[in-house]
C-alpha atoms as a PDB file:
ATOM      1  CA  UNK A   1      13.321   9.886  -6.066  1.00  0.00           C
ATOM      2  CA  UNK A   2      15.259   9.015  -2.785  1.00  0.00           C
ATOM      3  CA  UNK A   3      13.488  10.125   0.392  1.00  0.00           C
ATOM      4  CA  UNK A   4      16.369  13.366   0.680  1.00  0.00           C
ATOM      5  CA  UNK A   5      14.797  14.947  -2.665  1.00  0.00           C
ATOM      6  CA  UNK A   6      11.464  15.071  -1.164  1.00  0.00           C
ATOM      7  CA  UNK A   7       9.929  18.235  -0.296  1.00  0.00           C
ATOM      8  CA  UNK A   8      10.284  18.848   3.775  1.00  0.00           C
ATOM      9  CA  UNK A   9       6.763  18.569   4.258  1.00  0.00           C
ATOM     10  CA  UNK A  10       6.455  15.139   2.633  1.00  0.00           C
ATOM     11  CA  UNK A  11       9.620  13.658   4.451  1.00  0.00           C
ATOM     12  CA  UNK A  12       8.083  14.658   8.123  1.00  0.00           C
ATOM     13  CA  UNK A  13       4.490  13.164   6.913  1.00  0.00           C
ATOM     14  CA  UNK A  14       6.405  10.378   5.804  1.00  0.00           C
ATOM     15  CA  UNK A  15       8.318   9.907   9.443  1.00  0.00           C
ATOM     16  CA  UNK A  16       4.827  10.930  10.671  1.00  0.00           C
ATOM     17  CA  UNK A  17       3.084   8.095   9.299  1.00  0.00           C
ATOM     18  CA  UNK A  18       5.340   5.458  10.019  1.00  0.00           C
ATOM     19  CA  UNK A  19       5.257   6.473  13.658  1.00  0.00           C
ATOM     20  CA  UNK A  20       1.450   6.147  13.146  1.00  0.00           C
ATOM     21  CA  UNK A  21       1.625   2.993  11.234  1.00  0.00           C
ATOM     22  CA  UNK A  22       4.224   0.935  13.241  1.00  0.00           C
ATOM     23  CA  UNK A  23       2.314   1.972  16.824  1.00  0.00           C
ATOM     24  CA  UNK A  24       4.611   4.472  18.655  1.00  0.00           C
ATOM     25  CA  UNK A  25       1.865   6.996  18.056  1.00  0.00           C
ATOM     26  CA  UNK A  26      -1.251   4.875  19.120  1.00  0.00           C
ATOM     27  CA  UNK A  27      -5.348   5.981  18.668  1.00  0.00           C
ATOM     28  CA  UNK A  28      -6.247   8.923  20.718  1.00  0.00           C
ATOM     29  CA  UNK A  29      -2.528   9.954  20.892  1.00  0.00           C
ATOM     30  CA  UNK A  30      -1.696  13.703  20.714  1.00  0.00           C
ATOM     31  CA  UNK A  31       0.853  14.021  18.009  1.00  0.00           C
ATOM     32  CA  UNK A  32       3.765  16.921  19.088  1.00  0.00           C
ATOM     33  CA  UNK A  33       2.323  20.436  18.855  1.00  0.00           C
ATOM     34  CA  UNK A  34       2.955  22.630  15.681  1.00  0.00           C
ATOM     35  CA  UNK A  35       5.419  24.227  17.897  1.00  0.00           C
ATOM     36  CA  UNK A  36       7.493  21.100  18.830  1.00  0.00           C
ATOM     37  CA  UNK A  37       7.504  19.817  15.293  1.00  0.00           C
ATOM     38  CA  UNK A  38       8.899  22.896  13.811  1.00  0.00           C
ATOM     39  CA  UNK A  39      11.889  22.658  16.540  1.00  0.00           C
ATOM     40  CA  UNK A  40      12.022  18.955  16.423  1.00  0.00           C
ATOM     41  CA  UNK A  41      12.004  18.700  12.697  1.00  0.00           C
ATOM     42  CA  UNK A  42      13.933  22.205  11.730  1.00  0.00           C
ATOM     43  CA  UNK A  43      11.476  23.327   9.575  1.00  0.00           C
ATOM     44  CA  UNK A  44       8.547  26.382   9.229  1.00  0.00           C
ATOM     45  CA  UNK A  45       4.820  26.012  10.789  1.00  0.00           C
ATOM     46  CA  UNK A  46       3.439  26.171   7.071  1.00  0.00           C
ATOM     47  CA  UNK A  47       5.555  23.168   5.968  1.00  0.00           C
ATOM     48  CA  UNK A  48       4.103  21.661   8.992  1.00  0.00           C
ATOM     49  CA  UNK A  49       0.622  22.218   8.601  1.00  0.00           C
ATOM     50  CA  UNK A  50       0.852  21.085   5.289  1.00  0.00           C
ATOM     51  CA  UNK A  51       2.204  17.455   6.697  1.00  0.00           C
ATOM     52  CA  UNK A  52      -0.163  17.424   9.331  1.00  0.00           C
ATOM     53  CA  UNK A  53      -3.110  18.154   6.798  1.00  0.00           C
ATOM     54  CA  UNK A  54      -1.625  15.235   4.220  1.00  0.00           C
ATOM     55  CA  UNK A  55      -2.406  13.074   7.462  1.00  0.00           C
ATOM     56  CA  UNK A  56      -5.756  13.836   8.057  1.00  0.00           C
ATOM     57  CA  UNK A  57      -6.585  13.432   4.417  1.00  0.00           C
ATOM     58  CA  UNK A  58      -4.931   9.994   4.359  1.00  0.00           C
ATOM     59  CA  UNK A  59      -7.154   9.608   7.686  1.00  0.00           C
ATOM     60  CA  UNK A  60      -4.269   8.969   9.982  1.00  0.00           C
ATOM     61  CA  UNK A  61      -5.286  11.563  12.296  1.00  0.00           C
ATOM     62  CA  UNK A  62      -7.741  14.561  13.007  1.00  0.00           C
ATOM     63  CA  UNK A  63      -7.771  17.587  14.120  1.00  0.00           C
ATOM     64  CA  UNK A  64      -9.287  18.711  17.562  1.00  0.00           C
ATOM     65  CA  UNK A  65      -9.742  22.452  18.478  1.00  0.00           C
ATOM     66  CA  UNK A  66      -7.597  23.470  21.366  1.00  0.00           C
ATOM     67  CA  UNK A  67      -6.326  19.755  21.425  1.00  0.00           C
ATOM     68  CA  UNK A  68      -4.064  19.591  18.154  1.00  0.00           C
ATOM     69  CA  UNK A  69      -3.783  16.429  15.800  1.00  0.00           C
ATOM     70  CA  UNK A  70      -5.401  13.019  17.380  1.00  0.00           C
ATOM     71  CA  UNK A  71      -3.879   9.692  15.896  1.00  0.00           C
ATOM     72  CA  UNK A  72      -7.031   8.102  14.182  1.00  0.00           C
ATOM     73  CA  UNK A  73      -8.652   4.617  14.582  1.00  0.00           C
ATOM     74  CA  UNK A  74      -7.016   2.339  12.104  1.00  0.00           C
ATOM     75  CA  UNK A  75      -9.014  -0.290  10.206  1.00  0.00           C
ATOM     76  CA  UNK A  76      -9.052  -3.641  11.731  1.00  0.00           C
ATOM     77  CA  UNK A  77      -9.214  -6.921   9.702  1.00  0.00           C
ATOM     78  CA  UNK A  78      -7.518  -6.938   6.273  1.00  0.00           C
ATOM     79  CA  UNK A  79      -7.205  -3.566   4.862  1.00  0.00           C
ATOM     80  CA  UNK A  80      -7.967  -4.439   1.224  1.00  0.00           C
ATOM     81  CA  UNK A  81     -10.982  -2.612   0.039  1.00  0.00           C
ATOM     82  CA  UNK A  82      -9.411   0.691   1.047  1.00  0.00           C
ATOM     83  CA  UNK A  83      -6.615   2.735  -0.633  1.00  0.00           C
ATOM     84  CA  UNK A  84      -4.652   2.587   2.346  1.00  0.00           C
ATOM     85  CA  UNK A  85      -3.607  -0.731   1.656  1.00  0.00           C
ATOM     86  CA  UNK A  86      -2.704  -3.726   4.027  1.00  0.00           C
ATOM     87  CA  UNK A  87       0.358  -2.435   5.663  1.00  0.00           C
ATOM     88  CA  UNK A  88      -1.553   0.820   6.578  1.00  0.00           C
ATOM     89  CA  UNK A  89      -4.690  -1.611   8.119  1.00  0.00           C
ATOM     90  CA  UNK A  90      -2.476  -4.028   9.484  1.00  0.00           C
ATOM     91  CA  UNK A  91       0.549  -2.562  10.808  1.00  0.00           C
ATOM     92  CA  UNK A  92       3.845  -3.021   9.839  1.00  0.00           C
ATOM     93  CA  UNK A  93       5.320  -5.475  12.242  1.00  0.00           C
ATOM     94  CA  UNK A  94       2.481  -7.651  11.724  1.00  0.00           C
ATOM     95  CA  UNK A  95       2.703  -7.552   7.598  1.00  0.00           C
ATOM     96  CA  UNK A  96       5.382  -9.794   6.290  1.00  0.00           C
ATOM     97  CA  UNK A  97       5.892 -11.026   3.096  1.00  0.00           C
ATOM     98  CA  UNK A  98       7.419 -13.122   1.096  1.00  0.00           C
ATOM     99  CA  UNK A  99       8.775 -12.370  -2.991  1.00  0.00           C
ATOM    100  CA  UNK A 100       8.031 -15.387  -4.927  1.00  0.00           C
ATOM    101  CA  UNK A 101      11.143 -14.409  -7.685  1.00  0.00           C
ATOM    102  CA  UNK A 102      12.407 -11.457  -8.300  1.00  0.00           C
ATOM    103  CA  UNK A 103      10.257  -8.989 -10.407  1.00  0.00           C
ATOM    104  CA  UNK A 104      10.999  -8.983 -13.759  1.00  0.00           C
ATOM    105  CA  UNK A 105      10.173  -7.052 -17.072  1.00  0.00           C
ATOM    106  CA  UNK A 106       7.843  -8.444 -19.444  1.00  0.00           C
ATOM    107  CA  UNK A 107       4.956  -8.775 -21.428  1.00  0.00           C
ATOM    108  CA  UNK A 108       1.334  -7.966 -20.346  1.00  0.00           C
ATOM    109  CA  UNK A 109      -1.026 -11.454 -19.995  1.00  0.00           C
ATOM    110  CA  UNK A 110      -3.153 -11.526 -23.023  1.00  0.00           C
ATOM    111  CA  UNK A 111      -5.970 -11.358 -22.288  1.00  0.00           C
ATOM    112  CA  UNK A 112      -5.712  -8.897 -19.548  1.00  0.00           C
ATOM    113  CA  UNK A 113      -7.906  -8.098 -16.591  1.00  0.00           C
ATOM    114  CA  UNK A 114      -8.686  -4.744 -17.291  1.00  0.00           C
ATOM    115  CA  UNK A 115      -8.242  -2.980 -21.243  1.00  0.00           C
ATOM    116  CA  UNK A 116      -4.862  -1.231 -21.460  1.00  0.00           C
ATOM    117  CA  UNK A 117      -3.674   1.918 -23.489  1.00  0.00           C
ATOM    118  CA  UNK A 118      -1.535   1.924 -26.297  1.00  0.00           C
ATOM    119  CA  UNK A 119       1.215   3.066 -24.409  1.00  0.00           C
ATOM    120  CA  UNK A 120       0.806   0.661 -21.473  1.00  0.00           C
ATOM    121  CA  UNK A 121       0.341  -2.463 -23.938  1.00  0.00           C
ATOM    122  CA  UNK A 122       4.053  -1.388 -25.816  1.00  0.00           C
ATOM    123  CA  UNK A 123       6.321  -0.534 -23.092  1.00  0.00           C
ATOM    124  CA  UNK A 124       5.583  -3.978 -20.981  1.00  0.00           C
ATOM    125  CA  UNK A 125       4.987  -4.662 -17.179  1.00  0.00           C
ATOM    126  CA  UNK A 126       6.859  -5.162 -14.231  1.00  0.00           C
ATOM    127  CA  UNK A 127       5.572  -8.160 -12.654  1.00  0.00           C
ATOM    128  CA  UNK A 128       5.992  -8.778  -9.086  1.00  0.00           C
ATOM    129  CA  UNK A 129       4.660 -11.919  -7.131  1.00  0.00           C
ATOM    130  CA  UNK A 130       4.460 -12.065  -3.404  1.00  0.00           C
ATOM    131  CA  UNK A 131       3.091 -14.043  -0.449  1.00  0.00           C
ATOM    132  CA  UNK A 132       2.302 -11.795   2.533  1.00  0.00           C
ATOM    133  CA  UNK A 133       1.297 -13.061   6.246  1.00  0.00           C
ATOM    134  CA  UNK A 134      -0.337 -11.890   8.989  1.00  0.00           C
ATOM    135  CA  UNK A 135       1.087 -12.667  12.409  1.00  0.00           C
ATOM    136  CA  UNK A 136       2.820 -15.549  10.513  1.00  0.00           C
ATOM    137  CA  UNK A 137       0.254 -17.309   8.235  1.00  0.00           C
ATOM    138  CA  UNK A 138      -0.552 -16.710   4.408  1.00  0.00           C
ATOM    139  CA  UNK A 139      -3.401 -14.255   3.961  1.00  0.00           C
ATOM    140  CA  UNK A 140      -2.739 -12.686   0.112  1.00  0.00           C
ATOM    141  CA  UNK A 141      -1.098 -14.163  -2.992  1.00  0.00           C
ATOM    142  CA  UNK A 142      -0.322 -11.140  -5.041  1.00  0.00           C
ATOM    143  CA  UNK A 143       0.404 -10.675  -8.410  1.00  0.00           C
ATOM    144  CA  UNK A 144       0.846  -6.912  -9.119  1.00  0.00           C
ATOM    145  CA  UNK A 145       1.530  -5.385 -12.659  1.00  0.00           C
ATOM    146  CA  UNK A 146       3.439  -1.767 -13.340  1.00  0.00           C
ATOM    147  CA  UNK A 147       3.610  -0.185 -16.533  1.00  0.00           C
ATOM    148  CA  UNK A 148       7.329  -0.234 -16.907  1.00  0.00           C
ATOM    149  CA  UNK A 149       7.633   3.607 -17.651  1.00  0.00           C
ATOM    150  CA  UNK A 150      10.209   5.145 -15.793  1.00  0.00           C
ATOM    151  CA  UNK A 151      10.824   3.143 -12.985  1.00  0.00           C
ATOM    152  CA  UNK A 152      14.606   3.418 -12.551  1.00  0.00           C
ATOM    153  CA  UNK A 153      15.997   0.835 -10.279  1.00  0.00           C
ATOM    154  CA  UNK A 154      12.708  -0.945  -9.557  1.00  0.00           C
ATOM    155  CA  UNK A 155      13.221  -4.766 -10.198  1.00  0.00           C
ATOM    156  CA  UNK A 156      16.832  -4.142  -8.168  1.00  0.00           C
ATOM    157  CA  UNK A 157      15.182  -2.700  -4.868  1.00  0.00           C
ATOM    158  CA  UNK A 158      13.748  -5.058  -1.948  1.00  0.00           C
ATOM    159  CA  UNK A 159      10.373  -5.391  -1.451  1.00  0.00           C
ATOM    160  CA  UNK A 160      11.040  -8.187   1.775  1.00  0.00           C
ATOM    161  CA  UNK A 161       8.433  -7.082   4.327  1.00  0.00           C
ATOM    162  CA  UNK A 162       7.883  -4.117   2.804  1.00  0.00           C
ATOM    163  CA  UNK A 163       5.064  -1.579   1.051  1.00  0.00           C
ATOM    164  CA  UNK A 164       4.736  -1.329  -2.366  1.00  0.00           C
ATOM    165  CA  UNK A 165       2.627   1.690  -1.552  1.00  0.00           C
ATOM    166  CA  UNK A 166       5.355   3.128   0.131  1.00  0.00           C
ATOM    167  CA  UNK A 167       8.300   1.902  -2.171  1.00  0.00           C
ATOM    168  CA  UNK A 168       5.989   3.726  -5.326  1.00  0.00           C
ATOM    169  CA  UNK A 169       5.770   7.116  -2.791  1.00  0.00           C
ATOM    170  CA  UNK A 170       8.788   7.197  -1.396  1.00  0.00           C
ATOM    171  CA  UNK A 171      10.901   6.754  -4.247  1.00  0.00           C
ATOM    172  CA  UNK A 172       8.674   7.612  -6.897  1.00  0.00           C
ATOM    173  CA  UNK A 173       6.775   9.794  -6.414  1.00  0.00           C
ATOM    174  CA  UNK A 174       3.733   8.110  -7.365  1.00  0.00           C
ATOM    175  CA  UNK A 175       0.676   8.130  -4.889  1.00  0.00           C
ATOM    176  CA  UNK A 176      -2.233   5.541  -5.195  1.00  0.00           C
ATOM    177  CA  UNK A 177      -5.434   8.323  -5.637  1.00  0.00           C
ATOM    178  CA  UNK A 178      -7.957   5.848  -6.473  1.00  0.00           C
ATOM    179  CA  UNK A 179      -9.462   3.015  -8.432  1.00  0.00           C
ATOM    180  CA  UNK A 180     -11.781   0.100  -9.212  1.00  0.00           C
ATOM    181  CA  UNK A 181     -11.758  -3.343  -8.339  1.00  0.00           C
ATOM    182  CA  UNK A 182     -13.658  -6.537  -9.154  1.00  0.00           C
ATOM    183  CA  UNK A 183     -14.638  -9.400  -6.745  1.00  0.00           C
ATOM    184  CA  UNK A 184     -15.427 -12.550  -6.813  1.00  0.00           C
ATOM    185  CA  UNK A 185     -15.500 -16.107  -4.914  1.00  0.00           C
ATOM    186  CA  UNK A 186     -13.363 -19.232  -6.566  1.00  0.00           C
ATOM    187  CA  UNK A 187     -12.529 -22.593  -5.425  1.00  0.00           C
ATOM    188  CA  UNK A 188      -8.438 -22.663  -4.992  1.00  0.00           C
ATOM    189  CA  UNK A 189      -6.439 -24.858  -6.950  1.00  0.00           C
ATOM    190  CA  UNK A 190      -3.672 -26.759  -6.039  1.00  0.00           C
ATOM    191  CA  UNK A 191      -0.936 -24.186  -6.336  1.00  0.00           C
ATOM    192  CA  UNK A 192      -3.203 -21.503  -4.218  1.00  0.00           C
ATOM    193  CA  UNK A 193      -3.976 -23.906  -1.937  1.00  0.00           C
ATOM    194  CA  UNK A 194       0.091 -24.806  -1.602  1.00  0.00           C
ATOM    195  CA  UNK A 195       0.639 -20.935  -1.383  1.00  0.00           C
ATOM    196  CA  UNK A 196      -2.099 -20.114   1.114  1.00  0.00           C
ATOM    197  CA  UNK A 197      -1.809 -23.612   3.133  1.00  0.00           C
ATOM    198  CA  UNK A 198      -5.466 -24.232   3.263  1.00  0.00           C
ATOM    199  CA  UNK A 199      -7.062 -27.554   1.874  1.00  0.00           C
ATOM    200  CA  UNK A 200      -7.838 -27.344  -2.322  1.00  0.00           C
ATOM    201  CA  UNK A 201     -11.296 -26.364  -3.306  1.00  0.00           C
ATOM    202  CA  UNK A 202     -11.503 -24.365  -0.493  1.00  0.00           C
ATOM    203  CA  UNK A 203     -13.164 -21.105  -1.478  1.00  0.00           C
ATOM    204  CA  UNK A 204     -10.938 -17.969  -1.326  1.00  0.00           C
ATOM    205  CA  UNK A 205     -11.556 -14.180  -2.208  1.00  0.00           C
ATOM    206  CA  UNK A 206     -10.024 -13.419  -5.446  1.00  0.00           C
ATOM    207  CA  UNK A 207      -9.955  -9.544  -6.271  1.00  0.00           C
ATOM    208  CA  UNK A 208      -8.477  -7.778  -9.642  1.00  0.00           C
ATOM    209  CA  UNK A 209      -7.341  -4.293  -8.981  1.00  0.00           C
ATOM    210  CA  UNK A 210      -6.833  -0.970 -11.301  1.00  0.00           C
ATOM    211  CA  UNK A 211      -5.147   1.154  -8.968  1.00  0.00           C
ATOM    212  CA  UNK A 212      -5.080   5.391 -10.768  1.00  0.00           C
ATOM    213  CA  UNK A 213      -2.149   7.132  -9.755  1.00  0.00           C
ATOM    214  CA  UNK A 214      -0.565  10.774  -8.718  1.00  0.00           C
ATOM    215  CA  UNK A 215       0.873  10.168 -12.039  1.00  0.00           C
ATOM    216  CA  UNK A 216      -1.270  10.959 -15.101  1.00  0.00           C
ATOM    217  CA  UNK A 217      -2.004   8.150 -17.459  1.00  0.00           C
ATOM    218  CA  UNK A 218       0.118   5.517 -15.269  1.00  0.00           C
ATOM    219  CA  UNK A 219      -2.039   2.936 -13.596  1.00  0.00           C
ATOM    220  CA  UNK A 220      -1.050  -0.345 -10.878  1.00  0.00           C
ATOM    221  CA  UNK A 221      -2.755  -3.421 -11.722  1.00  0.00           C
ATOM    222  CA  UNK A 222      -3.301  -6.346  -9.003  1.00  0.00           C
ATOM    223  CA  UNK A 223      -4.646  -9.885  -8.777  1.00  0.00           C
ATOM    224  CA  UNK A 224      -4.985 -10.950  -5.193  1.00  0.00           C
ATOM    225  CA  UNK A 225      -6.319 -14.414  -3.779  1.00  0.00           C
ATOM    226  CA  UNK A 226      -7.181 -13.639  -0.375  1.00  0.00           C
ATOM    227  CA  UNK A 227      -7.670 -16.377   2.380  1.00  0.00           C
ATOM    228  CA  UNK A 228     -10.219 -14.964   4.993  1.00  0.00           C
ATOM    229  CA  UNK A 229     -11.094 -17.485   7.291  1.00  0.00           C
ATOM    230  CA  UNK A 230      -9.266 -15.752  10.066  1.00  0.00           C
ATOM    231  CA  UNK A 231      -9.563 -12.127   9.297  1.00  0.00           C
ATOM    232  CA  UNK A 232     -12.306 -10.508   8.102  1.00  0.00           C
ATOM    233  CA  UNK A 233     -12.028  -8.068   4.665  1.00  0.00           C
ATOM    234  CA  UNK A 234     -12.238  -4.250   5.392  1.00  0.00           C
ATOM    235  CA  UNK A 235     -13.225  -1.224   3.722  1.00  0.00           C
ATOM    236  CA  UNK A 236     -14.807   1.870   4.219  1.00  0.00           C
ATOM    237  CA  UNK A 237     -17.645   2.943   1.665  1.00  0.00           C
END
């Protein structure tokens, strides 16, 4: 699904949100009226309205009466506990990250982190390993793991300084609508260590993730090592 197929309510949330995300709409910003979108984006007040109200659901803004649609406080520290996920927390200029090889089709670990369905278990994974930064040091090593059920084009895109989230949503189709996660504290071996630059045996965050989709029966799966001596770990609860 390329971003021209999308409905026109999901393309100006989508130009909405990155507005929101990358900081030319800032918290406490008035977004454009209903008025000025509709003329600015060429489209009808209800396809509006129905953008604006994606936004407040994702909690990137809120609505004010007789003010319009306020740009929300962001998380600070690292997004990870939340849905939103890290580019969303973080912002987008200050996320980069780094693919480790390029993703590739194979078969699930065994054992796995979390129990599979049938379906899952036979059609394989897309695995995808990453360093990301935060205003230029390591903060994650990420191992994520898609069912590979129609994902056309997926180990061929680029996913340099970009979000998965918003590769899945864009393209896809496929929103992240919930999910469970386990966490725990481990010592970090060598290679973590080498990946996160922080001495061995240092203890780092390490969360598994079963991320439920728009899309039913089709989960994400993540393993993140997360080095938090700098920034603290976020969520809302």
């Amino acid at each position: 699904m390329n971003k021209q197929a999308l409905p026109h309510y999901k393309r100006l949330y989508e130009d909405l949100r990155k507005q929101i995300v990358d900081g030319v709409y800032k918290e406490g910003d008035l977004l454009p009226s209903e008025n000025d979108l509709c003329s600015l984006y060429g489209v009808t007040r209800p396809t509006v309205r129905q953008a604006l109200s994606a936004l407040v659901s994702d909690g990137f803004i809120r609505k004010h009466q007789g003010k319009g649609s306020i740009v929300h406080k962001l998380p600070k520290g690292i997004g990870i506990l939340s849905i939103a996920g890290t580019t969303s927390a973080l912002g987008a200029r200050n996320i980069k990250s780094e693919l480790l090889e390029k993703p590739t089709v194979e078969n699930w670990p065994d054992p796995f982190m979390f129990h599979l369905g049938e379906h899952e278990r036979t059609s394989g994974c897309v695995k995808l390993r990453r360093i990301r930064y935060f205003s230029g040091a390591p903060i994650f090593y990420d191992i994520n793991y898609l069912p590979n059920i129609n994902l056309g084009r997926f180990t061929s895109r680029s996913f340099e300084n970009r979000s998965l989230f918003d590769i899945l949503r864009v393209h896809y189709g496929i929103e992240i609508i919930g999910g469970e996660q386990k966490l725990r504290a481990i010592l970090s071996d060598k290679e973590l260590s080498d990946y996160l630059r922080i001495d061995q045996d240092r203890p780092v965050l390490h969360l598994e993730r079963r991320f439920d989709t728009s899309r039913p029966g089709y989960s994400i799966y993540s393993s993140i090592y997360c080095n938090t001596a700098d920034q603290a770990v976020y969520g809302i609860f």
